[in-house]
N, C-alpha and C. Protein backbone atom coordinates (compact mmCIF):
# COMPACT_ATOMS: atom_id res chain seq x y z
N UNK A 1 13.30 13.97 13.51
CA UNK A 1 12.52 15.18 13.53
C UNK A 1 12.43 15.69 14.96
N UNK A 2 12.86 16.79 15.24
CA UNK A 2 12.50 17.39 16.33
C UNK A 2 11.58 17.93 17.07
N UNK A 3 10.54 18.08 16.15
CA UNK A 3 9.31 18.39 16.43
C UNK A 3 8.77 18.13 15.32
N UNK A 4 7.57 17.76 15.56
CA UNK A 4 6.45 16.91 14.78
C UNK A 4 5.72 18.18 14.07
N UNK A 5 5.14 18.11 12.83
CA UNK A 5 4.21 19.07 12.39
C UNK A 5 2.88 18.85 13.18
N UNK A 6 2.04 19.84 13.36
CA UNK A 6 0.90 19.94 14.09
C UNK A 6 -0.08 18.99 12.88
N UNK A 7 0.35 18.83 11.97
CA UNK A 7 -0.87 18.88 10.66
C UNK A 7 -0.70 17.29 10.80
N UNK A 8 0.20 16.61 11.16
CA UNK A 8 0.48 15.21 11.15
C UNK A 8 -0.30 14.65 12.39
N UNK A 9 -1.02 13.59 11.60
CA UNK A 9 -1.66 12.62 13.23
C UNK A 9 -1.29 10.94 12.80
N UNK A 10 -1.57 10.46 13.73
CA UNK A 10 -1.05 8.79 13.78
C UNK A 10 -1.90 8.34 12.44
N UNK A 11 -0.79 7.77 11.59
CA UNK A 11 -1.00 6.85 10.96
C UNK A 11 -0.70 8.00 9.45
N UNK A 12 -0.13 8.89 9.67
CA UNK A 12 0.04 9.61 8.66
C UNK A 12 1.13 9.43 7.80
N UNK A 13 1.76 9.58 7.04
CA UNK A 13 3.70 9.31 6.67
C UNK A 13 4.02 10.48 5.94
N UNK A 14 5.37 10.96 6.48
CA UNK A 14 6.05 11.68 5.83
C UNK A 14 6.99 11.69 5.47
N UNK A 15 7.47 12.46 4.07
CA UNK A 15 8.76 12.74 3.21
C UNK A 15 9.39 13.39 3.80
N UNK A 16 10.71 12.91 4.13
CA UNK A 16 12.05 13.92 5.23
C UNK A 16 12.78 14.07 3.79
N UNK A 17 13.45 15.10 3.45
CA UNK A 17 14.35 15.81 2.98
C UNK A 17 16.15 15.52 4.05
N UNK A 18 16.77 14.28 3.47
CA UNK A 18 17.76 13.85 3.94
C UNK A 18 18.99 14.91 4.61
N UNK A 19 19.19 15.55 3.56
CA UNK A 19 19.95 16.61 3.39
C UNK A 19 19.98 17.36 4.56
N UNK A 20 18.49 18.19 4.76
CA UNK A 20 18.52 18.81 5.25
C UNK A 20 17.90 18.78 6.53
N UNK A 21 17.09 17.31 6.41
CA UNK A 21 16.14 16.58 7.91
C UNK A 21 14.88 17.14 7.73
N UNK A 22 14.76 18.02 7.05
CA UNK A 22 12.86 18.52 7.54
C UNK A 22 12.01 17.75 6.69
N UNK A 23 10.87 17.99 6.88
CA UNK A 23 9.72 16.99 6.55
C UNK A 23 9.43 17.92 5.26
N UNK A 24 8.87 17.19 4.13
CA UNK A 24 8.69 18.01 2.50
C UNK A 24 7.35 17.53 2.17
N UNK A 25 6.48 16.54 2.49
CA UNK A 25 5.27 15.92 1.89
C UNK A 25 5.09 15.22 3.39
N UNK A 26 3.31 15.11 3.45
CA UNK A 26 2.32 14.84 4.18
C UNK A 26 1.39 13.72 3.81
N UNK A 27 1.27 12.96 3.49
CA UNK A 27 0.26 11.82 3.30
C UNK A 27 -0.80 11.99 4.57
N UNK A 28 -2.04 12.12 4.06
CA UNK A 28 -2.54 12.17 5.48
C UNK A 28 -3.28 10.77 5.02
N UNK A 29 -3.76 9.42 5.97
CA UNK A 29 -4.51 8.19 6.01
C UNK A 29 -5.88 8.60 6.54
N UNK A 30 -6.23 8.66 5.23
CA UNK A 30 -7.89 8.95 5.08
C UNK A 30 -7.93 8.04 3.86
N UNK A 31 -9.84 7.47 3.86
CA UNK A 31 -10.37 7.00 3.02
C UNK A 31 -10.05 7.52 1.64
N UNK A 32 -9.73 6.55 0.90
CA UNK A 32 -8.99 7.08 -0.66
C UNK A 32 -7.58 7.42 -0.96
N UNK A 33 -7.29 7.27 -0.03
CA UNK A 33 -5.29 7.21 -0.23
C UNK A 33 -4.96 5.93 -0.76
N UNK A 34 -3.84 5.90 -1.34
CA UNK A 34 -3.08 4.85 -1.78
C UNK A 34 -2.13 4.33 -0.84
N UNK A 35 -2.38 2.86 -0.55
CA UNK A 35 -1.64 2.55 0.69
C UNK A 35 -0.63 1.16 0.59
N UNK A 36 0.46 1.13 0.98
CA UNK A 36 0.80 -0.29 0.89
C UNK A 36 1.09 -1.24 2.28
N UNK A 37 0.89 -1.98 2.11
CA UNK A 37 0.63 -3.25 3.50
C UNK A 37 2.36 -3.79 3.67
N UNK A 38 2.69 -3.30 4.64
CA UNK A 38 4.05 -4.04 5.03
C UNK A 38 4.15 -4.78 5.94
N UNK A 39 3.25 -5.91 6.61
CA UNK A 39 2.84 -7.09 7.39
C UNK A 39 2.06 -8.11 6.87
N UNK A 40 2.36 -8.79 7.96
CA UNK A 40 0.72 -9.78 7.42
C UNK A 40 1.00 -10.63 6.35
N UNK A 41 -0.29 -11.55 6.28
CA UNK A 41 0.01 -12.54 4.78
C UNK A 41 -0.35 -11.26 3.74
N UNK A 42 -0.52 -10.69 3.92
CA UNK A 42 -0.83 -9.44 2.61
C UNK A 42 0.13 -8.29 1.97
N UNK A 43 1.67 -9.02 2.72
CA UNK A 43 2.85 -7.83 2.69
C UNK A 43 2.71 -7.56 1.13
N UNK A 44 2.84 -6.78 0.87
CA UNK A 44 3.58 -6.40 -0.69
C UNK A 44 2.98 -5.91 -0.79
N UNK A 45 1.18 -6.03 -0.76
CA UNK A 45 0.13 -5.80 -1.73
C UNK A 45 -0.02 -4.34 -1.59
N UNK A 46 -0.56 -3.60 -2.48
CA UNK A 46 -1.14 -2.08 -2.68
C UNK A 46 -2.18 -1.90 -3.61
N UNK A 47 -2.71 -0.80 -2.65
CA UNK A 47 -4.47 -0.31 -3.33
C UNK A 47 -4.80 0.22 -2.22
N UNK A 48 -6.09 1.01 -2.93
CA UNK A 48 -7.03 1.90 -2.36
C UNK A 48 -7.33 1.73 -1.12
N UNK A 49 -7.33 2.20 0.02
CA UNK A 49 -8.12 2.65 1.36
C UNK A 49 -9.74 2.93 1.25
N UNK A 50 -10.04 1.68 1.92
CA UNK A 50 -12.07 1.67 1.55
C UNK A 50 -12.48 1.95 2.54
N UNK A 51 -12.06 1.75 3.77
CA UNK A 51 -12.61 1.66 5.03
C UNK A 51 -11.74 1.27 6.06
N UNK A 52 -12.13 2.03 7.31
CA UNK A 52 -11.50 1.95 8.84
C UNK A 52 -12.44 1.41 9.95
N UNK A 53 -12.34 0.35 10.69
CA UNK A 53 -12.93 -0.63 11.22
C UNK A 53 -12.85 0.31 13.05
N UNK A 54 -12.88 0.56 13.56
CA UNK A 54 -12.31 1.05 14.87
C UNK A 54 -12.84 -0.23 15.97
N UNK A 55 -11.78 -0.57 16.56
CA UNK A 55 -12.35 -2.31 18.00
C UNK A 55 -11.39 -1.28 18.69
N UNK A 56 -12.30 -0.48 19.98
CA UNK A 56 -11.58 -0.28 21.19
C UNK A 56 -10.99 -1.44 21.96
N UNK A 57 -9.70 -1.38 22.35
CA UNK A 57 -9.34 -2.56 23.14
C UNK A 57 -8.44 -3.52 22.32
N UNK A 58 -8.73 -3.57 20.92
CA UNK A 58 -8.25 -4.35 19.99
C UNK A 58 -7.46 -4.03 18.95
N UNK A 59 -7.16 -4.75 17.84
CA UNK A 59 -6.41 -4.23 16.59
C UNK A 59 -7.56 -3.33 15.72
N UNK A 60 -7.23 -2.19 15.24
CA UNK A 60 -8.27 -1.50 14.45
C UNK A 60 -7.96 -2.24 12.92
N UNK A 61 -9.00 -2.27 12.05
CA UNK A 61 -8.61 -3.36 11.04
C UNK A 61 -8.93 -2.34 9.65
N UNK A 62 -8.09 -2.18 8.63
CA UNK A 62 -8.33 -1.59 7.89
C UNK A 62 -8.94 -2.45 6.33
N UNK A 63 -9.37 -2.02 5.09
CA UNK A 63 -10.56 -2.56 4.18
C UNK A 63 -9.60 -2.02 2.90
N UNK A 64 -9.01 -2.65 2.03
CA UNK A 64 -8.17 -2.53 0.99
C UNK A 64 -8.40 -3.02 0.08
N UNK A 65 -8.74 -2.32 -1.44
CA UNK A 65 -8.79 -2.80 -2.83
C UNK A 65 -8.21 -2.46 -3.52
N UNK A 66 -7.60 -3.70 -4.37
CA UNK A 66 -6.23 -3.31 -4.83
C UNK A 66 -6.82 -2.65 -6.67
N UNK A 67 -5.73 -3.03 -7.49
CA UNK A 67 -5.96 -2.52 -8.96
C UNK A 67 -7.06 -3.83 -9.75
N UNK A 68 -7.27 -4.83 -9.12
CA UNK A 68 -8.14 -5.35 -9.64
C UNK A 68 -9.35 -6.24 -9.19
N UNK A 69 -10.01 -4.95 -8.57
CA UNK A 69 -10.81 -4.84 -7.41
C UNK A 69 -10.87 -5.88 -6.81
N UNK A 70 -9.80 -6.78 -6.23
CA UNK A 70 -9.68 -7.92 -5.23
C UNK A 70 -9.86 -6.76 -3.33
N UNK A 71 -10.64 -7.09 -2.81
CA UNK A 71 -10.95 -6.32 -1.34
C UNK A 71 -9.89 -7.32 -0.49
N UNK A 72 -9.52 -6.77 0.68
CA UNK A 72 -8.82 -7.56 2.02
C UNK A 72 -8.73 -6.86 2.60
N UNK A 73 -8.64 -7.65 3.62
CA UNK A 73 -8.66 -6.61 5.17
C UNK A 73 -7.36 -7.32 6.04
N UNK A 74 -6.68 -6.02 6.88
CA UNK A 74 -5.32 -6.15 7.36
C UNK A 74 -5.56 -5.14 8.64
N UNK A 75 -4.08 -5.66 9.64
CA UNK A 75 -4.17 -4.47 10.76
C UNK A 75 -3.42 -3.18 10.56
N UNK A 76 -4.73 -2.21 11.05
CA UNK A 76 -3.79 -1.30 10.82
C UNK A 76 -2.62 -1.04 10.95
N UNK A 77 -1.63 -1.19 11.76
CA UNK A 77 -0.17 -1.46 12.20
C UNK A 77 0.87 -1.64 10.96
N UNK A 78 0.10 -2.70 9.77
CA UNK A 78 0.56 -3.16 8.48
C UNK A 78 0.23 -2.24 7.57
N UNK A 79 -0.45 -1.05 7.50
CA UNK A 79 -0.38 -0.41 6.71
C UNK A 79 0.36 1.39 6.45
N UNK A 80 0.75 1.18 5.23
CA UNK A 80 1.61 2.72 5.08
C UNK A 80 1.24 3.59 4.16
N UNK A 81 0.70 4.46 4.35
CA UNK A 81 0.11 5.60 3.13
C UNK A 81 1.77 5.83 2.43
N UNK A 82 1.17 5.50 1.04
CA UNK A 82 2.24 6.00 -0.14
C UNK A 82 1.66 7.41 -1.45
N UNK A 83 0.59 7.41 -1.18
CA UNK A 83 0.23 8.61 -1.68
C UNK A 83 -0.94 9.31 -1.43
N UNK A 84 -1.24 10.24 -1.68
CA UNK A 84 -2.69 10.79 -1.51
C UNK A 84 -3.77 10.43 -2.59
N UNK A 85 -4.83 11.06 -1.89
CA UNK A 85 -6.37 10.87 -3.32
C UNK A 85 -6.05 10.88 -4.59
N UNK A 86 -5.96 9.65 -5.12
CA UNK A 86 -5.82 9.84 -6.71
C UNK A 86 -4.41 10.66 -7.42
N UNK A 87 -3.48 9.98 -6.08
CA UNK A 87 -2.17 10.84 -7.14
C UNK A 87 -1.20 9.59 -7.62
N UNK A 88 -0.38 10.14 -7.91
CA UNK A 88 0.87 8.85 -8.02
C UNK A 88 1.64 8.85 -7.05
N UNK A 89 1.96 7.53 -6.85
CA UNK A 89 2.72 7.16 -5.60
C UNK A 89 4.05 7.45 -5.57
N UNK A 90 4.85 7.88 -4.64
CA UNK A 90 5.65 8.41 -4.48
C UNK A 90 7.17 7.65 -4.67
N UNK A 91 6.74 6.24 -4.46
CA UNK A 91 7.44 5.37 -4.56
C UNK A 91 7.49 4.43 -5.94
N UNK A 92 8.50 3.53 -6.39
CA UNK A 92 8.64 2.82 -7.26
C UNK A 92 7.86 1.46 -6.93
N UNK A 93 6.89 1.35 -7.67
CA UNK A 93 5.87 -0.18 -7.11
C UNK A 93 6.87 -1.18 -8.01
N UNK A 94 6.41 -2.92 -7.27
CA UNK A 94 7.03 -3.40 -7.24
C UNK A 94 6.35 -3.80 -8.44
N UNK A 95 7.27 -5.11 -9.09
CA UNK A 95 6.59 -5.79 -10.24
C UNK A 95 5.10 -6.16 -10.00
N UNK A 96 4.34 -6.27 -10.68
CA UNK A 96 2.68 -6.67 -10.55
C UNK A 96 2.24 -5.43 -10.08
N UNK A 97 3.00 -4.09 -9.88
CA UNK A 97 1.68 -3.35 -9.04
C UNK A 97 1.35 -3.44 -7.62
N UNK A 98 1.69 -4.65 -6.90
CA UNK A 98 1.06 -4.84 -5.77
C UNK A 98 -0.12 -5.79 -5.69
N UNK A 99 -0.35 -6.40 -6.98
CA UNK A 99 -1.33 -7.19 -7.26
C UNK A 99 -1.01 -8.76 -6.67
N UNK A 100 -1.89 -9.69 -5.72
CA UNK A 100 -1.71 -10.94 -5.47
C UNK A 100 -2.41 -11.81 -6.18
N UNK A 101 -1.52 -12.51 -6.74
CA UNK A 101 -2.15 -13.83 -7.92
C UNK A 101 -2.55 -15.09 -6.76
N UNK A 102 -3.43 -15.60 -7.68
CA UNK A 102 -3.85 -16.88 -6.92
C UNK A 102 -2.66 -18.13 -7.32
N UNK A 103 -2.64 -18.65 -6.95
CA UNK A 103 -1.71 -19.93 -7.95
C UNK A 103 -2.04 -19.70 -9.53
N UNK A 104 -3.22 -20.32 -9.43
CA UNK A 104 -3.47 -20.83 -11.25
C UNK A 104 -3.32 -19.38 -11.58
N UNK A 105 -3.19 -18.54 -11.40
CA UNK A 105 -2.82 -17.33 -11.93
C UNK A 105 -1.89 -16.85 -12.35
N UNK A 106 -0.93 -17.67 -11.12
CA UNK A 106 0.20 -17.36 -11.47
C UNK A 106 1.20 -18.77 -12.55
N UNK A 107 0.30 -19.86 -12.40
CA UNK A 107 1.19 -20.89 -13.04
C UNK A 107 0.31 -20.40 -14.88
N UNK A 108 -0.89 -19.90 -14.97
CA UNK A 108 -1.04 -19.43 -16.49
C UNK A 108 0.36 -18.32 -16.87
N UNK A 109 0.28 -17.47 -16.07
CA UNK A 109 1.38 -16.51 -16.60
C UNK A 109 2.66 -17.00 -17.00
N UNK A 110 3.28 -18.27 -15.87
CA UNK A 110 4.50 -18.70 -16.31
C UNK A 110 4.63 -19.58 -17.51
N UNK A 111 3.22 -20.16 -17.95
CA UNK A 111 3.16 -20.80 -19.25
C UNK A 111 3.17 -20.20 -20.54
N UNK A 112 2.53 -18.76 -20.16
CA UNK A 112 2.63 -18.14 -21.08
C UNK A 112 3.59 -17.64 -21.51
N UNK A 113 4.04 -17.00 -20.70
CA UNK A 113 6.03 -16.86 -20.57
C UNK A 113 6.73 -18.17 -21.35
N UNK A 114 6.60 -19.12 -20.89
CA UNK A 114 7.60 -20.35 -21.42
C UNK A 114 7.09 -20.42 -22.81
N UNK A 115 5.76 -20.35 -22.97
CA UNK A 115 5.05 -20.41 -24.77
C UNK A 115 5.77 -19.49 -25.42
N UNK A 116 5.56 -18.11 -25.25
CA UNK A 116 6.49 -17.24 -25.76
C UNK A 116 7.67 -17.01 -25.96
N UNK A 117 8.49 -17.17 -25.08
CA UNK A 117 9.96 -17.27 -25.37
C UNK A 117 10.52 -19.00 -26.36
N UNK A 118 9.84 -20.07 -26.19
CA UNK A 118 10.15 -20.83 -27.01
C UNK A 118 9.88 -20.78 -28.74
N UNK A 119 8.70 -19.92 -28.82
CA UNK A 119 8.18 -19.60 -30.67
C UNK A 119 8.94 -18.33 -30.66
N UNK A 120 9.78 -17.66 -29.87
CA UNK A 120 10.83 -16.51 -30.46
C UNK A 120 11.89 -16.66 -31.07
């Protein structure tokens, strides 16, 4: 981009139009966007924007709840607005949603899986 839109500030993301290079969509990172975490022990995960922490001097730390109201907190740095207030995300989410299982969470699901496919 050759010049930045005025309407864009840090921590914002935008849709470039390949083709043609210009910018087509604005995510602005405000409270209530849909965001996904690409760092951290929390990579994958996605959900709601609750809160912005501001530490002059330090990492600013952002407040994230995902689809089943599990909360965590990550640096801002790790996070990427994927859509605005209450829309759909722009992107293809990954299996689960973005949702992090605990173990036993995840070893019920694979049992259930193995139960099922063996009585089919």
């Amino acid at each position: 981009l050759r010049y930045p839109d005025p309407d864009t500030k840090v921590g914002d993301s935008v849709t470039v139009d390949l083709a043609t290079m210009r910018p087509t969509k604005i995510f602005k990172f405000e409270v209530g966007c849909t965001v996904m975490i690409s760092g951290g022990r929390n990579r994958g995960r996605i959900g709601t924007l609750t809160a912005r922490d501001r530490h002059p001097g330090m990492f600013d730390i952002v407040h994230v709840k995902d689809a089943m109201d599990n909360e965590f907190a990550t640096r801002l740095g790790n996070v990427m607005v994927i859509a605005a207030n209450n829309s759909k995300p722009t992107i293809a989410l990954p299996r689960g949603k973005g949702v992090k299982l605990s173990i036993s969470e995840e070893r019920d699901r694979r049992f259930a899986q193995r139960a099922k496919q063996s009585s089919a």
